[in-house]
PDB file of N, CA and C in Angstrom:
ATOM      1  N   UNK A   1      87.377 113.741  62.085  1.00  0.00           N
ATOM      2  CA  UNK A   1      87.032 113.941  63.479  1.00  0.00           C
ATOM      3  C   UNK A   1      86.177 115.205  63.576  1.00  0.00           C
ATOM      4  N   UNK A   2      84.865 115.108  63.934  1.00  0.00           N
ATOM      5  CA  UNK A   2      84.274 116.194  64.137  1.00  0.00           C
ATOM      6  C   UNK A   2      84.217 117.229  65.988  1.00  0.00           C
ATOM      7  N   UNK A   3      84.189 117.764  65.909  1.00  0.00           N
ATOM      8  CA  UNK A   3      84.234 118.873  66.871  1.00  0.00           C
ATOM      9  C   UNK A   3      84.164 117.811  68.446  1.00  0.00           C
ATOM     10  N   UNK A   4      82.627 117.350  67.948  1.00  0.00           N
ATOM     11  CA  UNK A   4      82.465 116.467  69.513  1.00  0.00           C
ATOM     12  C   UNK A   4      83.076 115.467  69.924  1.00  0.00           C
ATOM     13  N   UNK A   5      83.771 114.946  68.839  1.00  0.00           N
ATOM     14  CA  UNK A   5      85.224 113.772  68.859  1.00  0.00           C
ATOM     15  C   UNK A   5      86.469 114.750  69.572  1.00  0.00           C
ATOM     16  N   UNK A   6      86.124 115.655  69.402  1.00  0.00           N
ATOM     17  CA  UNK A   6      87.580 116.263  69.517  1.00  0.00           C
ATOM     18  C   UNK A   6      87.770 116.797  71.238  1.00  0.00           C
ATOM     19  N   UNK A   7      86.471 117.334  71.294  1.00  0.00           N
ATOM     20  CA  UNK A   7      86.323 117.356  72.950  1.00  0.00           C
ATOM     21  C   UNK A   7      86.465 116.488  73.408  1.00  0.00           C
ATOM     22  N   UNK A   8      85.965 115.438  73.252  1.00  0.00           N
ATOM     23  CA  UNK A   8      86.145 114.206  74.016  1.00  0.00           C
ATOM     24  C   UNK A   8      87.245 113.541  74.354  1.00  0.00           C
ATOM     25  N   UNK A   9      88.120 113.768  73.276  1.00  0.00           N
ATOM     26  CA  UNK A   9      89.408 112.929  73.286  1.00  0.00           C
ATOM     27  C   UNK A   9      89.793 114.361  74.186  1.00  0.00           C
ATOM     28  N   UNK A  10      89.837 115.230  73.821  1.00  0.00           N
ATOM     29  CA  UNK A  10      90.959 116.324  74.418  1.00  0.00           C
ATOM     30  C   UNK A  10      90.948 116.449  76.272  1.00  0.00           C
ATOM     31  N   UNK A  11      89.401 115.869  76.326  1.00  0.00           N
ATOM     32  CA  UNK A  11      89.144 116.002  77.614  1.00  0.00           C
ATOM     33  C   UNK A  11      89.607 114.888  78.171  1.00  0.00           C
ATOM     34  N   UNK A  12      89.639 113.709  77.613  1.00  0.00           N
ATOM     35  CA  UNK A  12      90.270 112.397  77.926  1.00  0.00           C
ATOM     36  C   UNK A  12      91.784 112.438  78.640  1.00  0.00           C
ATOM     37  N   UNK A  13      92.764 113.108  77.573  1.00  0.00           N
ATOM     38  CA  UNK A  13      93.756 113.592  77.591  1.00  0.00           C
ATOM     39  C   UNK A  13      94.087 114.202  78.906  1.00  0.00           C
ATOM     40  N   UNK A  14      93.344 115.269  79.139  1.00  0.00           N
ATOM     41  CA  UNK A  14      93.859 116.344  80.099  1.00  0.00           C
ATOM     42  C   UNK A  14      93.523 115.702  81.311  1.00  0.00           C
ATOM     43  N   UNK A  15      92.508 114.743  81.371  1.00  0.00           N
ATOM     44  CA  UNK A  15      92.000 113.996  82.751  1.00  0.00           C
ATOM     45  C   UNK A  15      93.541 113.132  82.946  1.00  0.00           C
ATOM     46  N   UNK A  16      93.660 112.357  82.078  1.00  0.00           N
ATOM     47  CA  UNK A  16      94.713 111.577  82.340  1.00  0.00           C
ATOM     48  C   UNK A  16      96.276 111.647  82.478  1.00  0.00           C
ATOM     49  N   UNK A  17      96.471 113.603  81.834  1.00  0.00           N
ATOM     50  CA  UNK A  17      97.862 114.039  82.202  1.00  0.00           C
ATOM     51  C   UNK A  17      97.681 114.385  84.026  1.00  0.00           C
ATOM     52  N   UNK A  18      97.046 115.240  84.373  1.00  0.00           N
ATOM     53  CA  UNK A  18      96.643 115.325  85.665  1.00  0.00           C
ATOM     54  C   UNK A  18      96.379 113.948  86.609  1.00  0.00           C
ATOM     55  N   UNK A  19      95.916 113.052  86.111  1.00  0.00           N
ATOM     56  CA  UNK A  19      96.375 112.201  87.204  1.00  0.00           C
ATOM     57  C   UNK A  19      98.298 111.763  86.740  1.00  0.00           C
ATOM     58  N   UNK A  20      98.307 111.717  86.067  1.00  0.00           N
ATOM     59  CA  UNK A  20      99.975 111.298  86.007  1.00  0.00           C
ATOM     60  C   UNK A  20     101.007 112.285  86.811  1.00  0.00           C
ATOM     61  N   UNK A  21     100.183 113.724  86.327  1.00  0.00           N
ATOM     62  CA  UNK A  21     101.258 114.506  87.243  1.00  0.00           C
ATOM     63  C   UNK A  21     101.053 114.504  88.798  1.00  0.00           C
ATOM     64  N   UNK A  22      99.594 114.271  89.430  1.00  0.00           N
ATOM     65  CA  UNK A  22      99.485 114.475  90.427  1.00  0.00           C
ATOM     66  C   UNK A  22      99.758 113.195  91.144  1.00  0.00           C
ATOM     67  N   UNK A  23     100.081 111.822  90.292  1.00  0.00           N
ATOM     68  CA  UNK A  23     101.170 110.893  90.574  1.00  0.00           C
ATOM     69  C   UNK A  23     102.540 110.937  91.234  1.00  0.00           C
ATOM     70  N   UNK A  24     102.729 111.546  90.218  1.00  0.00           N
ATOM     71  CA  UNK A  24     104.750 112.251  90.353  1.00  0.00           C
ATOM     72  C   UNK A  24     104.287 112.901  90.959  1.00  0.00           C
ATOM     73  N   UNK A  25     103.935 113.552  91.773  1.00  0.00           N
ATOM     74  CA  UNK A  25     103.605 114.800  92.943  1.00  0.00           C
ATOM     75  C   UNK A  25     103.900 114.036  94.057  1.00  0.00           C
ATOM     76  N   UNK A  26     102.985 113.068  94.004  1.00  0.00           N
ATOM     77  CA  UNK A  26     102.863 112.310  95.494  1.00  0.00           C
ATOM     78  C   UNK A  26     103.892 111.364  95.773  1.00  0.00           C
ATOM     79  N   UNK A  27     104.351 110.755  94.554  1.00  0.00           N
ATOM     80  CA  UNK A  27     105.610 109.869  94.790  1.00  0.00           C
ATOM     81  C   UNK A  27     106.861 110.853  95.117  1.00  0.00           C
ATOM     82  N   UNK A  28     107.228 112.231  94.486  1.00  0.00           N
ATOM     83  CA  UNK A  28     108.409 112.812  94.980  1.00  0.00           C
ATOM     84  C   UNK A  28     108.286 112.991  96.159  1.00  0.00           C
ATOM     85  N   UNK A  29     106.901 113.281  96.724  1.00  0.00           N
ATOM     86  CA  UNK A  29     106.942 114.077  97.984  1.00  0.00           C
ATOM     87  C   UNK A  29     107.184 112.703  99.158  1.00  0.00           C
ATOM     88  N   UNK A  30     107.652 111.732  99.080  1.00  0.00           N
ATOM     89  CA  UNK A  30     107.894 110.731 100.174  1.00  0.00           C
ATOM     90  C   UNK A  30     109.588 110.539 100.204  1.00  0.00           C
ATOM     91  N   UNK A  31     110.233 111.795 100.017  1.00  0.00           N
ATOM     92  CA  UNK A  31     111.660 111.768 100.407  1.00  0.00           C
ATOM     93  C   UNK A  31     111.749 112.576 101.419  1.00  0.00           C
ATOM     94  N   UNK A  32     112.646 112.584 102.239  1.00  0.00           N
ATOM     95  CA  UNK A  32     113.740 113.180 103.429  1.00  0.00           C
ATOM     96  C   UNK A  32     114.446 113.494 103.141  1.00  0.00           C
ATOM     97  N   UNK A  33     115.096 114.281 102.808  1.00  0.00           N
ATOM     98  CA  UNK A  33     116.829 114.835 103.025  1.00  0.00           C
ATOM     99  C   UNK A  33     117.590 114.845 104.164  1.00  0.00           C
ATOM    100  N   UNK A  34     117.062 115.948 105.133  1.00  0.00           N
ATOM    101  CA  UNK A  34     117.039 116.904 105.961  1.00  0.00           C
ATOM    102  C   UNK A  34     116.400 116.897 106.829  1.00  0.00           C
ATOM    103  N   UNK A  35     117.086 116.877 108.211  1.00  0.00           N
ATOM    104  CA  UNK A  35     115.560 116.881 109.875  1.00  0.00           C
ATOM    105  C   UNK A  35     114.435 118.591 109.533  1.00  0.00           C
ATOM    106  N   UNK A  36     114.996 119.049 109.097  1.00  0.00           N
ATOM    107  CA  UNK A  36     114.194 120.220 108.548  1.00  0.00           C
ATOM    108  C   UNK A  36     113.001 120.035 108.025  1.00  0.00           C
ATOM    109  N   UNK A  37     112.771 118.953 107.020  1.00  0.00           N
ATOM    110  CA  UNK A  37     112.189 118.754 106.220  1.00  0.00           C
ATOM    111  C   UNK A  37     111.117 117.431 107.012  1.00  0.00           C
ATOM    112  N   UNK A  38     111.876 116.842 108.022  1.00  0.00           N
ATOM    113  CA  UNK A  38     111.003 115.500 108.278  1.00  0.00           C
ATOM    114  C   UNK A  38     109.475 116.211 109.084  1.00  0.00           C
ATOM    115  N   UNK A  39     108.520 115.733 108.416  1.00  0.00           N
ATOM    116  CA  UNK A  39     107.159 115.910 109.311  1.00  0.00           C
ATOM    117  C   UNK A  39     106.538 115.012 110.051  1.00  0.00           C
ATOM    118  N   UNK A  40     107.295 114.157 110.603  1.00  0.00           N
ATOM    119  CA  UNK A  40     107.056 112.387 111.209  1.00  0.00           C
ATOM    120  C   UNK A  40     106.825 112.710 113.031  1.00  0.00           C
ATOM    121  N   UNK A  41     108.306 113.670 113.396  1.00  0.00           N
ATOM    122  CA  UNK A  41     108.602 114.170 114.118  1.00  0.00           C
ATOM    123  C   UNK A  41     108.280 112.605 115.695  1.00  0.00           C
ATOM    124  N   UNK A  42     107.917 113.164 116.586  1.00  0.00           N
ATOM    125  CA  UNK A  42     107.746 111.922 117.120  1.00  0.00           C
ATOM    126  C   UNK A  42     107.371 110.516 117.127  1.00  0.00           C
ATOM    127  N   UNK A  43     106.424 110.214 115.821  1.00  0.00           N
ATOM    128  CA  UNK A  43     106.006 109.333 115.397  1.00  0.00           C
ATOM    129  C   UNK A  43     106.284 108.682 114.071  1.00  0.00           C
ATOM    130  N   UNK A  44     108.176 108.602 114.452  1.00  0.00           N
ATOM    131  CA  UNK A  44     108.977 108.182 112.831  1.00  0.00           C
ATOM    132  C   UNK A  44     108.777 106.646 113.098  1.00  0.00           C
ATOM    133  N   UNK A  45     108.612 105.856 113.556  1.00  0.00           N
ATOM    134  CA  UNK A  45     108.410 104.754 113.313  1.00  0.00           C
ATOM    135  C   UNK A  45     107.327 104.212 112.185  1.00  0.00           C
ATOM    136  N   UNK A  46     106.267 105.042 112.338  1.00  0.00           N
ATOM    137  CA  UNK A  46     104.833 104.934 111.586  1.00  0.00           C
ATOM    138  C   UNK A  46     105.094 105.607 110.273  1.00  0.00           C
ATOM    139  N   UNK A  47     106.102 106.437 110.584  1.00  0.00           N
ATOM    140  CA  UNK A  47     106.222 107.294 109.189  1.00  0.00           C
ATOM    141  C   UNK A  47     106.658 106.202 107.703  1.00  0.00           C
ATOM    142  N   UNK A  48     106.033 106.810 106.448  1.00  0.00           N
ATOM    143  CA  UNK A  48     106.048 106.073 105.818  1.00  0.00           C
ATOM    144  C   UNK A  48     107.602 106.475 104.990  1.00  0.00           C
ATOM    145  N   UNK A  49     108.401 107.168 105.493  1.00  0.00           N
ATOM    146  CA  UNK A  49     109.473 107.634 104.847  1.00  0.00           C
ATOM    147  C   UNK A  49     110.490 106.548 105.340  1.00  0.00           C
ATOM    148  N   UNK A  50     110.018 106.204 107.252  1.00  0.00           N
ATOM    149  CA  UNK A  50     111.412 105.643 107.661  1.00  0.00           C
ATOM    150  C   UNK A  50     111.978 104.768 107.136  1.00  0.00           C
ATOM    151  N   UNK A  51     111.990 103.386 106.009  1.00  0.00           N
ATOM    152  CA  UNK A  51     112.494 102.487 105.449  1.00  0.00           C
ATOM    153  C   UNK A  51     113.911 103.236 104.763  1.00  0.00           C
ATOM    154  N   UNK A  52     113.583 104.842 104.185  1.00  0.00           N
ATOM    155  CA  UNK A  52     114.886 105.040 103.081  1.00  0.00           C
ATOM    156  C   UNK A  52     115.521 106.352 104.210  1.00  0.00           C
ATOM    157  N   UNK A  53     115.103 106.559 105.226  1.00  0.00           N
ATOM    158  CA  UNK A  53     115.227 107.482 106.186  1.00  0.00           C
ATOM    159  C   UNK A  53     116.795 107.940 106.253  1.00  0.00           C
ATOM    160  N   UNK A  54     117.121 108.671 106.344  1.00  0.00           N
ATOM    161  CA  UNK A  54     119.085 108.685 106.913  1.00  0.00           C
ATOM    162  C   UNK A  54     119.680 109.763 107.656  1.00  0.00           C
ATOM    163  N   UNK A  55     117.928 109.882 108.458  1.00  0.00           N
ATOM    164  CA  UNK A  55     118.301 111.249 109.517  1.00  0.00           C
ATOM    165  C   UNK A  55     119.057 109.942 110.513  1.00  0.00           C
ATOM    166  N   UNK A  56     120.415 111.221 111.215  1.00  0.00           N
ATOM    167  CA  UNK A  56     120.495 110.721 112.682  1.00  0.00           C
ATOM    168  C   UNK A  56     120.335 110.108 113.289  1.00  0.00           C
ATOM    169  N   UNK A  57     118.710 110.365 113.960  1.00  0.00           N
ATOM    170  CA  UNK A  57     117.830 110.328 114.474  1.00  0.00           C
ATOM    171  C   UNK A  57     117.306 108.583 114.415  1.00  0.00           C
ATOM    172  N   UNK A  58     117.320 108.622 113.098  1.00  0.00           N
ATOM    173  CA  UNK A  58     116.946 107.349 112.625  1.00  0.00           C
ATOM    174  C   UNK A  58     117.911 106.129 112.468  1.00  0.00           C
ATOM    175  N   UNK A  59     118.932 106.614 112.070  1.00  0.00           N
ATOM    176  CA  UNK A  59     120.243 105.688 111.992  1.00  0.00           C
ATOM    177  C   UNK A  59     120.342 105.257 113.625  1.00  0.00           C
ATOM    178  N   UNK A  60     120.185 105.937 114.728  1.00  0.00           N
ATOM    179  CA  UNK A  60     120.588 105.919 115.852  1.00  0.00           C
ATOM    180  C   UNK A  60     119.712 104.445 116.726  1.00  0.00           C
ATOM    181  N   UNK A  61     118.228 105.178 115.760  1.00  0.00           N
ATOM    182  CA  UNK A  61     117.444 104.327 116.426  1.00  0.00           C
ATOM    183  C   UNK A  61     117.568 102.663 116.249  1.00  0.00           C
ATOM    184  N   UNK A  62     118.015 102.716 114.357  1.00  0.00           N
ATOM    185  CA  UNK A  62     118.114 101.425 114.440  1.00  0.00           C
ATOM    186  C   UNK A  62     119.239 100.627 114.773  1.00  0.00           C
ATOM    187  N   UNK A  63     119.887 100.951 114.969  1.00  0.00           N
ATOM    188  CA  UNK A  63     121.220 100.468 115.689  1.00  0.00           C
ATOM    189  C   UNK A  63     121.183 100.225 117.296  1.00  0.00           C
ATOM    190  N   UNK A  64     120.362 100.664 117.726  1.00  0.00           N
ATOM    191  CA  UNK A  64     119.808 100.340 119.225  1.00  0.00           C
ATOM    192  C   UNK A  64     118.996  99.416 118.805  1.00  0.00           C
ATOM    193  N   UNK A  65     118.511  98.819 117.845  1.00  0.00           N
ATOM    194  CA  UNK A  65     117.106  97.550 117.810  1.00  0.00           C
ATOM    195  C   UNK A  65     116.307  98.284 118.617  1.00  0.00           C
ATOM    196  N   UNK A  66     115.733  99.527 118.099  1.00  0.00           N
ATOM    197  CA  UNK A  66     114.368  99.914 118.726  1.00  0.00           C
ATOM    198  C   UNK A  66     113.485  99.776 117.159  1.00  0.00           C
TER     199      UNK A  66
END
């Protein structure tokens, strides 16, 4: 492997750890815990969290069939 093989692959590499991590970035960041934490705020219906949701807030709503 000469030098310019080696950039290439190495650069290959680092392109493709960065999208993997900035993968796992974006997939952790679609949890709730905590009303602290929710940024949906009036517009939890649209929010893409509400399906695994288990604020209150949310439990309340669906139990009214809103």
């Amino acid at each position: 492997m000469n030098r310019k093989d080696f950039f290439k692959h190495a650069g290959r590499w680092v392109i493709l750890s960065g999208i993997g991590l900035l993968s796992a970035f974006l997939l952790a960041e679609q949890k709730v815990v905590t009303p602290e934490n929710c940024s949906a705020g009036p517009l939890c219906r649209n929010c893409g969290k509400y399906a695994k949701c288990e604020l209150p807030q949310v439990n309340k709503e669906r139990k009214n069939g809103k």
